[in-house]
N, C-alpha and C. Protein backbone atom coordinates (compact mmCIF):
# COMPACT_ATOMS: atom_id res chain seq x y z
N UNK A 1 32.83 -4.93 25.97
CA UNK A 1 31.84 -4.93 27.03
C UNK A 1 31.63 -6.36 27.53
N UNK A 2 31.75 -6.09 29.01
CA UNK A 2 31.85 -7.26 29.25
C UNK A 2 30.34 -8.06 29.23
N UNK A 3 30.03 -9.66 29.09
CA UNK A 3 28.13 -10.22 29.46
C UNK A 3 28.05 -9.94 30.47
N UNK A 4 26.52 -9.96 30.68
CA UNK A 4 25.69 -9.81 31.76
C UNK A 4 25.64 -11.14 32.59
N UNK A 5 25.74 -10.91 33.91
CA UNK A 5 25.77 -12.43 34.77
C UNK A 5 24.52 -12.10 35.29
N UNK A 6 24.21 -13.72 35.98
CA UNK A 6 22.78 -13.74 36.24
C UNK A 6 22.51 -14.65 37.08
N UNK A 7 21.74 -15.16 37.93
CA UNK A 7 21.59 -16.13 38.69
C UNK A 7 19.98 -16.43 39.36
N UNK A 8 19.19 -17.33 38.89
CA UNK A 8 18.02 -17.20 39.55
C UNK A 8 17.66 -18.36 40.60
N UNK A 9 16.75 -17.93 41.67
CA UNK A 9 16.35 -18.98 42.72
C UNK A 9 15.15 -18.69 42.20
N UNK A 10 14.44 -20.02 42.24
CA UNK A 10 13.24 -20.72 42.13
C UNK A 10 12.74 -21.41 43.62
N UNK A 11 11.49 -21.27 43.37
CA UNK A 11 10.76 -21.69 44.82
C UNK A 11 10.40 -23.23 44.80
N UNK A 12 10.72 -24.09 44.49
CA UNK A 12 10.62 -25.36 43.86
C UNK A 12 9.11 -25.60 44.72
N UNK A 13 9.28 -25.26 46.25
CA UNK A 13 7.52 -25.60 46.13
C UNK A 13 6.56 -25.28 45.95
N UNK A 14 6.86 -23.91 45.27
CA UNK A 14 5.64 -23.61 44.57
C UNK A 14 5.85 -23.51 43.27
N UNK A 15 6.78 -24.01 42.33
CA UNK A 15 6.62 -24.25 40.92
C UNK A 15 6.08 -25.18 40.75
N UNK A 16 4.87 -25.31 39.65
CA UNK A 16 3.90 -26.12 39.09
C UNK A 16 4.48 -26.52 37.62
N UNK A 17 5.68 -26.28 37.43
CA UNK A 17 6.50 -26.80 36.37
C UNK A 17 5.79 -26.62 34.73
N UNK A 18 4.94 -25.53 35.03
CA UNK A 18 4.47 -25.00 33.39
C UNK A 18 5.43 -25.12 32.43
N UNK A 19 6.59 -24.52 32.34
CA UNK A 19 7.99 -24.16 31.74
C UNK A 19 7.53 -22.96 30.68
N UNK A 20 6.47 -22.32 31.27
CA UNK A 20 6.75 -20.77 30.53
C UNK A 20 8.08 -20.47 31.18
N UNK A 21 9.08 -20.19 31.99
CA UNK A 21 10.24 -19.82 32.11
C UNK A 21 10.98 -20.25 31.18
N UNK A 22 11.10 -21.56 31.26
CA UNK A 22 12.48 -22.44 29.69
C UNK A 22 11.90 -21.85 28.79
N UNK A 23 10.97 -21.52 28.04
CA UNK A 23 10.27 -20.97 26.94
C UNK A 23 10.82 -19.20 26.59
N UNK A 24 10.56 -18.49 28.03
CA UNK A 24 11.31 -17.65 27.58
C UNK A 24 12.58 -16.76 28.02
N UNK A 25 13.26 -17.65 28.59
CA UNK A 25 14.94 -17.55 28.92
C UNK A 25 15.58 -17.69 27.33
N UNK A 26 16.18 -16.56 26.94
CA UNK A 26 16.73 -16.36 25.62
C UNK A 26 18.10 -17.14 25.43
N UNK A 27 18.79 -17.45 26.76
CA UNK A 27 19.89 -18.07 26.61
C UNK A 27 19.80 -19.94 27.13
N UNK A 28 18.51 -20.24 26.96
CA UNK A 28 18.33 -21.68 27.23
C UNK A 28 18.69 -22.36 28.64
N UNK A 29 19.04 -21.10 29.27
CA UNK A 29 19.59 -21.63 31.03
C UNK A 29 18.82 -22.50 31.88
N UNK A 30 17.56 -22.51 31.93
CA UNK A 30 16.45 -23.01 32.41
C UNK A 30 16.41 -24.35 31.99
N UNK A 31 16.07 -25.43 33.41
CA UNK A 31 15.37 -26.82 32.98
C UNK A 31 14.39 -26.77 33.82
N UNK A 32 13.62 -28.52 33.29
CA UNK A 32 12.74 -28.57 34.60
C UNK A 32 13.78 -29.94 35.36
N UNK A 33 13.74 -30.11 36.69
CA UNK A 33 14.59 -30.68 37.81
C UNK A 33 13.86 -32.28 37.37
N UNK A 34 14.24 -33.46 37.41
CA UNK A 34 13.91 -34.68 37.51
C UNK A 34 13.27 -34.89 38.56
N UNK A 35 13.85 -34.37 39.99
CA UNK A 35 13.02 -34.27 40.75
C UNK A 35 11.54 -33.76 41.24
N UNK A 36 11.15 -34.21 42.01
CA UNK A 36 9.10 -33.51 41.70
C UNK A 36 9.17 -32.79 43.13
N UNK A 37 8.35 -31.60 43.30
CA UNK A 37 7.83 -31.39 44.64
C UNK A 37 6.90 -31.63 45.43
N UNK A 38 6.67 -31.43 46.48
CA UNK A 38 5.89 -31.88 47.46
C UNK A 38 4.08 -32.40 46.80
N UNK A 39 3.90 -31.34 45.70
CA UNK A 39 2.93 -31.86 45.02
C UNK A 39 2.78 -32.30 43.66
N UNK A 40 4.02 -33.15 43.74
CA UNK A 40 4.15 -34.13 42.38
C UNK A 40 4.77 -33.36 41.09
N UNK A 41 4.96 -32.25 41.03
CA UNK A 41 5.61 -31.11 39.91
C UNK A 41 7.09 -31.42 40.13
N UNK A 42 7.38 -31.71 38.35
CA UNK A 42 9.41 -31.02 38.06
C UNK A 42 8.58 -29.48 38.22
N UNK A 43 9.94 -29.47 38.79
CA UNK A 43 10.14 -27.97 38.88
C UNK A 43 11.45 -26.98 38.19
N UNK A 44 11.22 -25.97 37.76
CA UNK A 44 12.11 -25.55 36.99
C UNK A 44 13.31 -25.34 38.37
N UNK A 45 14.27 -25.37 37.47
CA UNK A 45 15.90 -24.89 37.77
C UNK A 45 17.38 -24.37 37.06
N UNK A 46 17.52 -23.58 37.64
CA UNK A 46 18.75 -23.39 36.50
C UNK A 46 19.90 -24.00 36.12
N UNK A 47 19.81 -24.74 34.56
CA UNK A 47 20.63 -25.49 34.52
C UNK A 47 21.85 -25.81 34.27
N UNK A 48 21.86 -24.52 33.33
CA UNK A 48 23.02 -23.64 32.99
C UNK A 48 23.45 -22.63 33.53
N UNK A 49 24.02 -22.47 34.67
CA UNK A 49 24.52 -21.07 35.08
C UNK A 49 25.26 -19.85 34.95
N UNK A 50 26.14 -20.55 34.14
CA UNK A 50 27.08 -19.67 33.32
C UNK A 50 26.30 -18.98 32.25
N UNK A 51 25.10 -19.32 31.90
CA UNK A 51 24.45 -19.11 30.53
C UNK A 51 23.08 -17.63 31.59
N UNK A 52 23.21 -17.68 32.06
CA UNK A 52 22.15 -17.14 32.95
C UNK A 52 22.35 -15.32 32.67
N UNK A 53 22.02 -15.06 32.11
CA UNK A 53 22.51 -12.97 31.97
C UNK A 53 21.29 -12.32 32.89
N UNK A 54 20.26 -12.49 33.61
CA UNK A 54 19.77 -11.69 34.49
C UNK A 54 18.38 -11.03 33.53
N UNK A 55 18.34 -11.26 32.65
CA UNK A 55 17.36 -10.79 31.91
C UNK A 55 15.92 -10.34 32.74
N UNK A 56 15.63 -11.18 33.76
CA UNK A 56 14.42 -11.95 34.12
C UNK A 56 13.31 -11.53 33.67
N UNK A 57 13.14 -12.77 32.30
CA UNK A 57 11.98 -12.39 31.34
C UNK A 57 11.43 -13.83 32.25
N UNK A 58 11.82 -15.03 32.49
CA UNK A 58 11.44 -16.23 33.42
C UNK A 58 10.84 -15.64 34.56
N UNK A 59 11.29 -14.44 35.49
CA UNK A 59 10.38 -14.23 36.72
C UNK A 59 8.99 -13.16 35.83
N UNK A 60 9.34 -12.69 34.98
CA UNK A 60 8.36 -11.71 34.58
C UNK A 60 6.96 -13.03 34.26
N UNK A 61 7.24 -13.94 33.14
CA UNK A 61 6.51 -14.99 32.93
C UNK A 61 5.73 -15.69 33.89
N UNK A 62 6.71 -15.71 34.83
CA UNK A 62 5.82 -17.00 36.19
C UNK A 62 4.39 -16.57 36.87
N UNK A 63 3.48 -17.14 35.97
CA UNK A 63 2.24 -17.18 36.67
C UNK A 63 2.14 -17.02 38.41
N UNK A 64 3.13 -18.15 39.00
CA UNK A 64 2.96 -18.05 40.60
C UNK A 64 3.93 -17.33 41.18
N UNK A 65 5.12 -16.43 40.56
CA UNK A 65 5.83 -15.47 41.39
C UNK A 65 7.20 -16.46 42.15
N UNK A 66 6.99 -17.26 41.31
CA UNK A 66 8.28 -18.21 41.91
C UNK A 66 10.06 -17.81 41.82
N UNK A 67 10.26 -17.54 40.84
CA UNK A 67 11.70 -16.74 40.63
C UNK A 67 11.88 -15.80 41.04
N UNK A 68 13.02 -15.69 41.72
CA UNK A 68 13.72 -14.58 42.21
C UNK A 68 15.05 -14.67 41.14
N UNK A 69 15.17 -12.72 40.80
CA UNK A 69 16.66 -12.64 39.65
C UNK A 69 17.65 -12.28 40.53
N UNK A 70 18.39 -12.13 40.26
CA UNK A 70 19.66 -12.02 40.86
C UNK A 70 20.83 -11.42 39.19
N UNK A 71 21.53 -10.04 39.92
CA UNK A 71 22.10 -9.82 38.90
C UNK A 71 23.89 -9.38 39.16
N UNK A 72 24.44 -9.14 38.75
CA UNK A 72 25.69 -9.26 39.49
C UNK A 72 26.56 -7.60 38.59
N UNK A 73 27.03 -6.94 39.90
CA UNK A 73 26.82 -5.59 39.63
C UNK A 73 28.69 -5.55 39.09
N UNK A 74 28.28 -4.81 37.54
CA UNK A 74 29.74 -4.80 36.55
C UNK A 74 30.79 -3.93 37.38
C-alpha cells in the first residue's frame, strides 16, 4: 500500500505562529517560517513536503482556521 501524500497551505497572514500545528503533525512536516507577518508572527509552513500524509490534525488544531489540507487522490 502505497503512503498517503499531503500538502498544506497556510494563511501566513493570519497565522499567529502558536505551533499547535508542529505539535500535532505526526510526521514532523511543519515549521515556523523565519520570516514574520504583517503583524510581527513566524508563521507556520510546511517544511517537509514529502513528509506531509494529509492527516490534517494541524488544520483541525488551528485556533484561527488558517490551514487548508490538500490530499492527493491514490
Amino acid at each position: 500500500m502505497a503512503k498517503a501524500k499531503g500538502a498544506i497551505v497556510v494563511d501566513s497572514v493570519k497565522c499567529k505562529g502558536c505551533e499547535l500545528c508542529m505539535v500535532s503533525c505526526p510526521t514532523n512536516a511543519i515549521e515556523m517560517a523565519k520570516d514574520v507577518n504583517g503583524k510581527g508572527y513566524h508563521f507556520a509552513q510546511l517544511g517537509i513536503p514529502e513528509a506531509c500524509i494529509g492527516c490534517a490534525n494541524c488544520a483541525a488544531v488551528c485556533p484561527d482556521s488558517c490551514i487548508t489540507v490538500y490530499r492527493a487522490k491514490a
